[in-house]
N, C-alpha and C. Protein backbone atom coordinates (compact mmCIF):
# COMPACT_ATOMS: atom_id res chain seq x y z
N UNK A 1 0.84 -1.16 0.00
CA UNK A 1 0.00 0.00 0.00
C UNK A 1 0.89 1.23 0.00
N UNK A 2 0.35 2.28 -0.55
CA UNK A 2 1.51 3.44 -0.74
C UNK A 2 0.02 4.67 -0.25
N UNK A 3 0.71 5.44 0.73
CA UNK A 3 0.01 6.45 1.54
C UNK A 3 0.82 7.59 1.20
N UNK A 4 -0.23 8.47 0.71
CA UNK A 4 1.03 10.19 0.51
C UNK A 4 0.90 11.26 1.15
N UNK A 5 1.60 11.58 1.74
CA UNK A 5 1.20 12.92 2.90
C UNK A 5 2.17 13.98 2.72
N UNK A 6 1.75 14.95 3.13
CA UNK A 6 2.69 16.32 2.84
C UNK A 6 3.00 16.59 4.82
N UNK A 7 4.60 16.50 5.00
CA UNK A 7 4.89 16.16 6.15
C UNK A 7 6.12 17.50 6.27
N UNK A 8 5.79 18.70 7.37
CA UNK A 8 6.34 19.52 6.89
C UNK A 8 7.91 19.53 8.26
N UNK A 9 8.43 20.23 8.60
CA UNK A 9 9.68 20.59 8.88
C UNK A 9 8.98 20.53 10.67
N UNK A 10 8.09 21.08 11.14
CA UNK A 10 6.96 20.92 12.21
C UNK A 10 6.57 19.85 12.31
N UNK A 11 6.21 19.56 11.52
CA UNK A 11 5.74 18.05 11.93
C UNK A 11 6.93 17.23 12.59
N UNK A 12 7.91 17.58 11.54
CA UNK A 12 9.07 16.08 11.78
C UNK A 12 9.24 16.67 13.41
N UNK A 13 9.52 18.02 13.50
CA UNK A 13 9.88 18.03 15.32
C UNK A 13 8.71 17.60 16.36
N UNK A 14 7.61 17.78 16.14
CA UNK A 14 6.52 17.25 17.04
C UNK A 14 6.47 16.18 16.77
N UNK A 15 6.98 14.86 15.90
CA UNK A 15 7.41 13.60 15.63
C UNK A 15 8.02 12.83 17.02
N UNK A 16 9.41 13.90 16.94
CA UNK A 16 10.48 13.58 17.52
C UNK A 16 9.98 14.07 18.97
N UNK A 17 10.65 13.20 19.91
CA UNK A 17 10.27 13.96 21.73
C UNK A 17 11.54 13.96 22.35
N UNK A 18 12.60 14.02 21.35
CA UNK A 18 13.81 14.48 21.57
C UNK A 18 14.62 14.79 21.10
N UNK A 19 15.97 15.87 20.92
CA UNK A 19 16.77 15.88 20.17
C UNK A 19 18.10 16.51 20.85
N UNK A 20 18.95 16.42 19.94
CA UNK A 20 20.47 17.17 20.64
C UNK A 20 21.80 16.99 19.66
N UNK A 21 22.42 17.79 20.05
CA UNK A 21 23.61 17.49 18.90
C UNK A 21 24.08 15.83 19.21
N UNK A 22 24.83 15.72 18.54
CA UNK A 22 25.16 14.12 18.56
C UNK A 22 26.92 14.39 18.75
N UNK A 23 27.07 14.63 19.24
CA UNK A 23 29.40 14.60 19.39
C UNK A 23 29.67 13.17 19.42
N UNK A 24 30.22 12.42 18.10
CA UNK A 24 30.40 11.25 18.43
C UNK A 24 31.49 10.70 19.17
N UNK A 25 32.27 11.57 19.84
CA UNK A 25 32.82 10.96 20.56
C UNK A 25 32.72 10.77 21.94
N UNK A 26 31.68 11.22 22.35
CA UNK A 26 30.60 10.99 23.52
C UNK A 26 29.98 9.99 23.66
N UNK A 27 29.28 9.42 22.37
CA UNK A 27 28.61 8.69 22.55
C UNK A 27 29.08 7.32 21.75
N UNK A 28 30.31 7.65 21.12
CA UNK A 28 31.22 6.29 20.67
C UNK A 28 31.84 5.26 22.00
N UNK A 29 31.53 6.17 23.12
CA UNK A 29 32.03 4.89 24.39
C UNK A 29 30.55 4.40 24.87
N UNK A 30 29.64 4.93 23.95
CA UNK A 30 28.14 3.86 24.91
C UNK A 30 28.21 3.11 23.87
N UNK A 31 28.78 2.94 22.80
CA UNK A 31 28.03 1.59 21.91
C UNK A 31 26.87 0.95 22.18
N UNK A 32 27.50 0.26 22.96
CA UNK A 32 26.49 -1.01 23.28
C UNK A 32 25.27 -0.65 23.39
N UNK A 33 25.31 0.70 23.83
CA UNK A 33 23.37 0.95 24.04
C UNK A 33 22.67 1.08 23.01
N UNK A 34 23.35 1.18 21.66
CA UNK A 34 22.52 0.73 20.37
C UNK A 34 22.36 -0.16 19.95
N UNK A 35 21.68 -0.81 19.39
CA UNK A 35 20.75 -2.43 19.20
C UNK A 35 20.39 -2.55 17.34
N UNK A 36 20.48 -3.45 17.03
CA UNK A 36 19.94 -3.34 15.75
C UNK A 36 18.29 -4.16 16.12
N UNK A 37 17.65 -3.60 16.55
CA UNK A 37 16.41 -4.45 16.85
C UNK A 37 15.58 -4.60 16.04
N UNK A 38 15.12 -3.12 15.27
CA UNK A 38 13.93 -3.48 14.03
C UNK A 38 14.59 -3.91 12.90
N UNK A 39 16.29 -4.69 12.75
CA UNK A 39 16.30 -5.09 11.34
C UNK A 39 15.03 -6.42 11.01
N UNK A 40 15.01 -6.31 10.15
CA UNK A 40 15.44 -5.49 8.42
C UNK A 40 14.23 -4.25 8.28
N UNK A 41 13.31 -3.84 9.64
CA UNK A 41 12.32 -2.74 9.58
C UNK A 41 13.63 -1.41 9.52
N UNK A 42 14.34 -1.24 10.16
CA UNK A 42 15.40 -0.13 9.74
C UNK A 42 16.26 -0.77 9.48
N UNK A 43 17.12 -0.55 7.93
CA UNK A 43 18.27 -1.09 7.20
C UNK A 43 19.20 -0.48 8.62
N UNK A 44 20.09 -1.55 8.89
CA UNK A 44 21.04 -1.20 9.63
C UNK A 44 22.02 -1.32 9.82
N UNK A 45 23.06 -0.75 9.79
CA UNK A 45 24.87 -0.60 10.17
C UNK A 45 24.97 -0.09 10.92
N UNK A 46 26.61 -0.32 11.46
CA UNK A 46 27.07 0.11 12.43
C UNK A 46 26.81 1.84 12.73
N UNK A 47 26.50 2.14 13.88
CA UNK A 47 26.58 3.14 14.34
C UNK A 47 27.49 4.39 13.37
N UNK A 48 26.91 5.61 12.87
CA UNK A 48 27.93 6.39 12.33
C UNK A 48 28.09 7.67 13.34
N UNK A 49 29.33 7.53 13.60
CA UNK A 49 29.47 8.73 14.98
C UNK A 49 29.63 10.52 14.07
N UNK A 50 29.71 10.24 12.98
CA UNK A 50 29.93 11.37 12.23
C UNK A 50 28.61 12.75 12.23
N UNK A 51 26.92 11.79 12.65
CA UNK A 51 25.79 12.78 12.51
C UNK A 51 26.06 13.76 12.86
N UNK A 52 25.73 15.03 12.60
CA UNK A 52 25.71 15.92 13.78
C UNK A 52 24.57 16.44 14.69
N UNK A 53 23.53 14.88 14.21
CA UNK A 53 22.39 15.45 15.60
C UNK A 53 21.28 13.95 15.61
N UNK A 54 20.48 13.78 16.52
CA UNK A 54 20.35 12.87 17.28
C UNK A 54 18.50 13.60 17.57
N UNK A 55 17.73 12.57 17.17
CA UNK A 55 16.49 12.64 17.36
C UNK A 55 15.71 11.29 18.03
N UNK A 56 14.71 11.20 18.99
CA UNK A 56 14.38 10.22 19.25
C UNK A 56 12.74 9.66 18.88
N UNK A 57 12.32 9.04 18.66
CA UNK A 57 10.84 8.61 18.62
C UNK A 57 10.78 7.34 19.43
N UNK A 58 9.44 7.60 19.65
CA UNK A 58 8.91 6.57 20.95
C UNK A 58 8.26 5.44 20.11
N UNK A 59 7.74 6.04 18.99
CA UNK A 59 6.76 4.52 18.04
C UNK A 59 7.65 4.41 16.84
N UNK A 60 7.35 3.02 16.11
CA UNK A 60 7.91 2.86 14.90
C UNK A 60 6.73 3.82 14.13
N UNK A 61 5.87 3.99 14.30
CA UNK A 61 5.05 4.87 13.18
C UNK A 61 5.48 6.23 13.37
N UNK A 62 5.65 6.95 14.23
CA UNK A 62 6.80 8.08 14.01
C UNK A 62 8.00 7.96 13.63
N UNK A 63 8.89 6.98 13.99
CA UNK A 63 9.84 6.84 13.07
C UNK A 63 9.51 6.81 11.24
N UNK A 64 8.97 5.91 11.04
CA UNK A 64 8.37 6.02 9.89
C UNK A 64 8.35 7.26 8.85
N UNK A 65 7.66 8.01 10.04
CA UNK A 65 7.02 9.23 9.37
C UNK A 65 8.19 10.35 8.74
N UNK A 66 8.95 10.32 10.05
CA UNK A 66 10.51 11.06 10.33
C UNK A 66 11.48 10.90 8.85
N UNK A 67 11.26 9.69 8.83
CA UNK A 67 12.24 8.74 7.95
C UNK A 67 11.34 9.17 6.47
N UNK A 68 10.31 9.04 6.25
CA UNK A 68 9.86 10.07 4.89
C UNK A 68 10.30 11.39 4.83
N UNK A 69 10.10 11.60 5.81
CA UNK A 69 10.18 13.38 5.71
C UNK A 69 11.48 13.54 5.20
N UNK A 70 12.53 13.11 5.95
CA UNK A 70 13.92 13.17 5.88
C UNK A 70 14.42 12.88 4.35
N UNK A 71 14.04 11.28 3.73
CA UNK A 71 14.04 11.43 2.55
C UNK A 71 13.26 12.56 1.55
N UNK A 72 12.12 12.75 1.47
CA UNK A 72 11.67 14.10 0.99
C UNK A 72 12.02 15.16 0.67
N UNK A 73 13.28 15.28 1.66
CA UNK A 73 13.97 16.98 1.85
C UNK A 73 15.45 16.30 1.59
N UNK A 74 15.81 14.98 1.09
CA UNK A 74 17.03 14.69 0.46
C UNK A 74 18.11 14.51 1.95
N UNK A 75 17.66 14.46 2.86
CA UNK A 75 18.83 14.44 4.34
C UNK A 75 18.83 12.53 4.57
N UNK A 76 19.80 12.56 4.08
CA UNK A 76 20.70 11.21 4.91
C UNK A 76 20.25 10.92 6.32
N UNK A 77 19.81 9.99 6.87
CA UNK A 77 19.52 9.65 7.85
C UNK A 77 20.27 7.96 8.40
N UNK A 78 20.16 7.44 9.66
CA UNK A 78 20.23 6.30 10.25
C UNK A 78 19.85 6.03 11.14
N UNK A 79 18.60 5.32 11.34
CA UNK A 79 17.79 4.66 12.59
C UNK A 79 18.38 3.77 13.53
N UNK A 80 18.19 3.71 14.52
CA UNK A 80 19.02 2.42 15.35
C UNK A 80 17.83 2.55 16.46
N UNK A 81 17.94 1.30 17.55
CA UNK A 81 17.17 1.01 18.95
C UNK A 81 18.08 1.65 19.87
N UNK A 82 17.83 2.62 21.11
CA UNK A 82 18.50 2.95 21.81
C UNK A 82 18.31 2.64 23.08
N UNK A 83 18.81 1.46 23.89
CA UNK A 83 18.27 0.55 24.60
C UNK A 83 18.25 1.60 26.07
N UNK A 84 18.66 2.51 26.05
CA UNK A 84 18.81 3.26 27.35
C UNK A 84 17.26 4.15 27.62
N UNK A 85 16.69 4.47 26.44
CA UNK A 85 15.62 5.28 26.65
C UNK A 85 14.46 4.02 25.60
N UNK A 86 14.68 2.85 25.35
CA UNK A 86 13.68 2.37 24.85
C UNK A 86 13.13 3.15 23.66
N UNK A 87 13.87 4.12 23.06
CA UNK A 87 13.05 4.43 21.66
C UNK A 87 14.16 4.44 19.93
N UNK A 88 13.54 4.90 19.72
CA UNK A 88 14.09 4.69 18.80
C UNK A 88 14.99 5.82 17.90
N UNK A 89 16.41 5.97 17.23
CA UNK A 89 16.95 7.28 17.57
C UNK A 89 17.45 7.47 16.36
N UNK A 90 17.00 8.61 15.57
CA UNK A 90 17.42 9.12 14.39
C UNK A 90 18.71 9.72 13.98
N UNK A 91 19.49 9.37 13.74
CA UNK A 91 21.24 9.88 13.14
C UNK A 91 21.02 10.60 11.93
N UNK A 92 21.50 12.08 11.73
CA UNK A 92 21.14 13.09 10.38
C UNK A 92 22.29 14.38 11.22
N UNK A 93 22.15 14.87 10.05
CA UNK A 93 22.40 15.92 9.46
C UNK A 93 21.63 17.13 9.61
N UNK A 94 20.52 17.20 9.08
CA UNK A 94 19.20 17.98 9.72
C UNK A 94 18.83 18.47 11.11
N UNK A 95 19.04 19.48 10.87
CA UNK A 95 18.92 19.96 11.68
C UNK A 95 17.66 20.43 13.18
N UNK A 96 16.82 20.23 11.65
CA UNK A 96 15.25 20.57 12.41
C UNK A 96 15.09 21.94 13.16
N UNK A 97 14.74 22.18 14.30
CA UNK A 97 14.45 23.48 14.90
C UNK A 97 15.48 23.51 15.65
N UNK A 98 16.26 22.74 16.26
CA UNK A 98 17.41 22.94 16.47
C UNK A 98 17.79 24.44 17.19
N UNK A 99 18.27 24.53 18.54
CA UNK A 99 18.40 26.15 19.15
C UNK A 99 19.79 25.90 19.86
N UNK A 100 20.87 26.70 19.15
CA UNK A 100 21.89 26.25 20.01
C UNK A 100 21.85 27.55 21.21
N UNK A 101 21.36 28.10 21.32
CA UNK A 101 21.20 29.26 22.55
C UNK A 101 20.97 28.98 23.92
């Protein structure tokens, strides 16, 4: 089935119920707390510590949604399980609303 929605820059942040820069070398000593759990529901590889930001969703249907949007607007993304907060955590580039203040 193919569903089409117009999913705007707002949306993707009221998606997400978290976000923050990503410094991978912060979070290159938790490894382990990433999981490949929904393969083959998120294509998955190793962790890329390179993102520079870090989004979380609580359902796979927000992930989902996130993960259109992101393609839509052409931003590279990588999903993984983040076993520390139980959700699920978006690796990009994108910035989103993003406030470094």
């Amino acid at each position: 089935m193919k569903v089409t929605l117009e999913i705007t820059a707002d949306d993707f942040d009221r998606l997400t119920n978290a976000q923050m820069r990503w410094d991978g070398t912060d979070w290159a000593e938790k490894n382990g707390e990433f999981e490949h759990r929904f393969e083959p529901l998120i294509e998955q590889t190793d962790i890329d510590y390179g993102w520079a930001f870090a989004f979380w969703c609580t359902t796979y249907s927000e992930y989902l949604l996130c993960a259109a949007y992101l393609k839509s607007v052409a931003e590279p993304h990588q999903g993984s399980w983040d076993s520390a907060t139980s959700q699920i955590v978006i690796l990009t580039d994108f910035a989103g609303s993003w406030d470094n203040s």
